[in-house]
Protein backbone atom coordinates (compact mmCIF):
# COMPACT_ATOMS: atom_id res chain seq x y z
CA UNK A 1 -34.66 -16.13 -11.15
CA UNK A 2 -38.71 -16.81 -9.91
CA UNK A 3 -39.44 -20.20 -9.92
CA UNK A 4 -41.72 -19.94 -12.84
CA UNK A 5 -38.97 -18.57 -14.89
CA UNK A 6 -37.48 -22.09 -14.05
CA UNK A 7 -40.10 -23.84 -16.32
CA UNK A 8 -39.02 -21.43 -19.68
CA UNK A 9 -36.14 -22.98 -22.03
CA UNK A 10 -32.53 -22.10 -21.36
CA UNK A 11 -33.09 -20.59 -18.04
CA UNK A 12 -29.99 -22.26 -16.74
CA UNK A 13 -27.96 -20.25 -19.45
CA UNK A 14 -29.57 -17.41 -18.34
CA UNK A 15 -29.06 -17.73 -14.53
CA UNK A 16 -25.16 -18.18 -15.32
CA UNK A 17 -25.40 -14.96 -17.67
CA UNK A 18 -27.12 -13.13 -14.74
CA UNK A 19 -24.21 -13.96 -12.71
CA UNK A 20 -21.22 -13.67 -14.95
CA UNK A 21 -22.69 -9.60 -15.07
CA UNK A 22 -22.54 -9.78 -11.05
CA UNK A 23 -19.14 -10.85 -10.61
CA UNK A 24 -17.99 -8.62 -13.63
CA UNK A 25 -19.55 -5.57 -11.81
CA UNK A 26 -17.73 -6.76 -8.49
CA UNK A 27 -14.75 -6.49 -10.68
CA UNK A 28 -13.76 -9.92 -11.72
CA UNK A 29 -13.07 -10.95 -15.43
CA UNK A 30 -15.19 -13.49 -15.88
CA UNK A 31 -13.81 -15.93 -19.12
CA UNK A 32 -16.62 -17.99 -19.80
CA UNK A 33 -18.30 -20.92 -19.22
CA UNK A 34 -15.92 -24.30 -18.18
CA UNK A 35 -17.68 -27.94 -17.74
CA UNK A 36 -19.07 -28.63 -14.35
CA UNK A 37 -17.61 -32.53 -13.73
CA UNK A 38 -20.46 -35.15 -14.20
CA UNK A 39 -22.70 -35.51 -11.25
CA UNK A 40 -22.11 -31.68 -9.50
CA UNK A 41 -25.77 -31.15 -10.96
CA UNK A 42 -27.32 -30.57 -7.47
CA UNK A 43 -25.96 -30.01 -3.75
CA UNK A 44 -27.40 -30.11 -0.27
CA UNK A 45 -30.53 -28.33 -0.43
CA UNK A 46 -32.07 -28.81 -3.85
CA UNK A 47 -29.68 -26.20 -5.24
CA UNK A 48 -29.30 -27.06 -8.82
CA UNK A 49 -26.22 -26.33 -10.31
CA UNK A 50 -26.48 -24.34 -13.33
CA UNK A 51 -22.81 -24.31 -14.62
CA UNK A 52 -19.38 -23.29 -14.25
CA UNK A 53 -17.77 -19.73 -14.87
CA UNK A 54 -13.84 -19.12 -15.53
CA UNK A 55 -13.30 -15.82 -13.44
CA UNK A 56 -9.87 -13.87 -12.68
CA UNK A 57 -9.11 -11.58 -10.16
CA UNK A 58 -5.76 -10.75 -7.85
CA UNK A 59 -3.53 -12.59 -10.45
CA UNK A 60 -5.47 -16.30 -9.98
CA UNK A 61 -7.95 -18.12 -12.06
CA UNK A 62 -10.71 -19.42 -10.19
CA UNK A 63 -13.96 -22.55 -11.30
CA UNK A 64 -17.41 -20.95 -9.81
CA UNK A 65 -19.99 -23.15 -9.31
CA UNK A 66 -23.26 -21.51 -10.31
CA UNK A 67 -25.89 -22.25 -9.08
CA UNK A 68 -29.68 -21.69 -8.02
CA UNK A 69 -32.01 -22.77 -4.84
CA UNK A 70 -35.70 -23.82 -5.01
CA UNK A 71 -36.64 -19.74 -4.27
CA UNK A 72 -34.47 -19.10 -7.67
CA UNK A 73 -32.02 -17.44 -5.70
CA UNK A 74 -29.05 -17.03 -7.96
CA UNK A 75 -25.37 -18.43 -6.00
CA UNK A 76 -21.68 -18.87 -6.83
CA UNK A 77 -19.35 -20.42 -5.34
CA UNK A 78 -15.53 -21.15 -5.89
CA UNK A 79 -14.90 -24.89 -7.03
CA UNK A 80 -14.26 -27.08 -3.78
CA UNK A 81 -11.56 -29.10 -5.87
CA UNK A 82 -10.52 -30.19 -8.99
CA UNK A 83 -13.24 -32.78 -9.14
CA UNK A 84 -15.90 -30.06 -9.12
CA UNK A 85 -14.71 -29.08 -13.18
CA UNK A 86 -13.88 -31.43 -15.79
CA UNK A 87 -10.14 -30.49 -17.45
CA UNK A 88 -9.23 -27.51 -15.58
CA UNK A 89 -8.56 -26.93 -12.02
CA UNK A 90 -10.23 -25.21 -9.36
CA UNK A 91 -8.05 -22.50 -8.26
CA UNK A 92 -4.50 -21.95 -10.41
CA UNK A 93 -2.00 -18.80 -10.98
CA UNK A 94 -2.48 -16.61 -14.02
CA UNK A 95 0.11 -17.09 -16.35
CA UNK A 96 2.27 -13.65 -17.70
CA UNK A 97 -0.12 -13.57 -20.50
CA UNK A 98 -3.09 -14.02 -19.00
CA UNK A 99 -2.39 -11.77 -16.25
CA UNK A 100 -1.19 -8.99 -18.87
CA UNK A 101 -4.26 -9.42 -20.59
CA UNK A 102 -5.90 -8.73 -17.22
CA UNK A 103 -4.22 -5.77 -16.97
CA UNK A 104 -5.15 -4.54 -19.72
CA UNK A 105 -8.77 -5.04 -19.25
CA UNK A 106 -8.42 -3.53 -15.92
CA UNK A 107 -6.47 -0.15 -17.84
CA UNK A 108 -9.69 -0.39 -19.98
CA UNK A 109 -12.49 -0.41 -17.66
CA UNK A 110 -10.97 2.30 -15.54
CA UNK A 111 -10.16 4.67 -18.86
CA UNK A 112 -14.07 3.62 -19.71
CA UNK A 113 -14.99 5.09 -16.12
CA UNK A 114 -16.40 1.30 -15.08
């Protein structure tokens, strides 16, 4: 993400797009955007978070922080704690369904060849 690209509307949207496709192609599931809790809008550095991304993998849910440094470097990271995200936690188990559905979107991508 250049730093100019910074200045256009809804770059944030599209850093955390950019990096939902990363973490899908390192074979997470990534379920969407959560709420980032009020005030985790920048961190050490003048890296500006960008949002939060619901992503599965191994049978747990985890909150990633997205977000990007002064360069435009895109970043995630997993949710410290629970007061990173407002209403969900940071790190929890699957449940059965959830982790069926997982593994049935993991049948799918490898019958797909992905």
């Amino acid at each position: 993400m250049p730093a100019p690209g910074r200045e256009l509307p809804g770059w944030e949207a599209e850093a955390c797009t950019a990096m939902a496709a990363h973490l899908d192609e390192l074979g997470w599931l990534v379920r969407g955007q959560v709420r980032a809790a009020p005030g985790l809008g920048t961190e050490p550095g003048d890296n500006v978070v960008v949002g939060v991304l619901e992503a599965w993998l191994y049978g747990w849910a985890a909150a990633v922080v997205v977000r990007v440094d002064y360069c435009g470097e895109i970043y995630a990271r997993r949710a410290y704690d629970d007061d990173d995200v407002d209403g969900v936690p940071a790190l929890r188990e699957l449940t059965g369904d959830e982790e069926d559905e997982a593994s049935s979107e993991r049948a799918r991508r490898y019958a797909a060849g992905q």
